[in-house]
Protein backbone atom coordinates (compact mmCIF):
# COMPACT_ATOMS: atom_id res chain seq x y z
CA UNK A 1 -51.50 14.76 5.23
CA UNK A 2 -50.35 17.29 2.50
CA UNK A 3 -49.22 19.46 5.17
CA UNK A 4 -47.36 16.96 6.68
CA UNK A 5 -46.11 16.12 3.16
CA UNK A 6 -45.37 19.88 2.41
CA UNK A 7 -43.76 20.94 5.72
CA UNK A 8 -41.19 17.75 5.25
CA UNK A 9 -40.52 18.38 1.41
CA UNK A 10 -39.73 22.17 2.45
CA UNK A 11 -37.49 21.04 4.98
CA UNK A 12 -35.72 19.10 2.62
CA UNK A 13 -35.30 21.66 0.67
CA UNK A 14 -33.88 24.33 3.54
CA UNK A 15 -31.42 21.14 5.03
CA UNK A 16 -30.09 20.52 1.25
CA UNK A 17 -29.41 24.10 0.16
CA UNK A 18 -27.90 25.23 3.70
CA UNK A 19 -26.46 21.53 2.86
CA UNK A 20 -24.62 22.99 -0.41
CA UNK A 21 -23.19 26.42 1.12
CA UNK A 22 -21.21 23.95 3.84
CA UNK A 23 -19.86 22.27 0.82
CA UNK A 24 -19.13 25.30 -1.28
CA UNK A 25 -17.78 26.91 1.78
CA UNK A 26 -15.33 23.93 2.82
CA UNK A 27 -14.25 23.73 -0.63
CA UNK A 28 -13.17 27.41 -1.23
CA UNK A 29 -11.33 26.35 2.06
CA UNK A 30 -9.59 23.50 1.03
CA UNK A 31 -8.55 25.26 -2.75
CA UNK A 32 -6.94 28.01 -0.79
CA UNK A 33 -5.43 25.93 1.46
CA UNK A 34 -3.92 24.08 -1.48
CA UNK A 35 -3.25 27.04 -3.19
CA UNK A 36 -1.21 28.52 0.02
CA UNK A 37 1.00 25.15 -0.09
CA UNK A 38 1.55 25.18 -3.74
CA UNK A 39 2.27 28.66 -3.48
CA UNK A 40 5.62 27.91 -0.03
CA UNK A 41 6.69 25.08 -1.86
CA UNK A 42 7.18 27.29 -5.09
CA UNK A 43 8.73 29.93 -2.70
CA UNK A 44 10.77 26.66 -0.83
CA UNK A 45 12.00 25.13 -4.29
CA UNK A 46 13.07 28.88 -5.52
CA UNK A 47 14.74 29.64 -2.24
CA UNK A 48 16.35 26.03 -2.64
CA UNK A 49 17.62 26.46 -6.09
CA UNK A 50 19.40 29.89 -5.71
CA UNK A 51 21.06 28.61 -2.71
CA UNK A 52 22.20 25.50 -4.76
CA UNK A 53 23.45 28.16 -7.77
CA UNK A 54 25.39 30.19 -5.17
CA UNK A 55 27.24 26.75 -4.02
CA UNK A 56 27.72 25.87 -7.45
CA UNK A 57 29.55 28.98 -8.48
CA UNK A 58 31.34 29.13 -5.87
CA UNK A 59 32.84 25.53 -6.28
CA UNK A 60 33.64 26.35 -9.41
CA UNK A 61 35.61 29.47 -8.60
CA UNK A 62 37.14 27.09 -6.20
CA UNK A 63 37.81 24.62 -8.67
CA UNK A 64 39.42 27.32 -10.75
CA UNK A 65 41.74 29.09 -8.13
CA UNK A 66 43.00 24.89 -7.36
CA UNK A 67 43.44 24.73 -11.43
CA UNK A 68 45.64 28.33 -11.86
CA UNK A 69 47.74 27.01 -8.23
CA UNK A 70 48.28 23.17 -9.96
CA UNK A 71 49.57 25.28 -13.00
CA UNK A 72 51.55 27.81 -11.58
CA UNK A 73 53.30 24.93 -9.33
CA UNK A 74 53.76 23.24 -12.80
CA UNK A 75 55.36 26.41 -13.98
CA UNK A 76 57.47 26.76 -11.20
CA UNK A 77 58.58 22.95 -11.04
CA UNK A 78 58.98 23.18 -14.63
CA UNK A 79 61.23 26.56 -14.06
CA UNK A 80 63.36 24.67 -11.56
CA UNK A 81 64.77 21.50 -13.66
């Protein structure tokens, strides 16, 4: 009987530690898994906001060139009369 006893608590012991490197193991999966998504949307969101800066200067150089036209036709009507 404490064989029987022995042999089952040391298998309980082998199935819970071989039980604990699984876990550890699928968890340093998952956190650099997470970390590799964190770390594309950070790249995504950086990528996005330059692009958005570029469009934004250039609308207002854009908005500048239609401002110096309005007043040089304002000039020039002006001129006319």
């Amino acid at each position: 009987m404490k064989k029987v006893l022995i042999t089952f608590a040391a298998l309980a012991l082998i199935a819970s530690v071989s039980s604990c490197r699984e876990t550890e193991k699928k968890t340093e999966e998952t956190v650099e898994a997470a970390v590799e998504a964190a770390t594309e949307a950070t790249e995504d969101a950086a990528e996005a906001t330059e692009d958005a800066m570029e469009a934004t200067e250039e609308d207002a150089q854009d908005a500048a060139e239609a401002v110096e036209e309005a007043a040089e036709a304002v000039e020039g009507h002006s001129d006319a009369h």
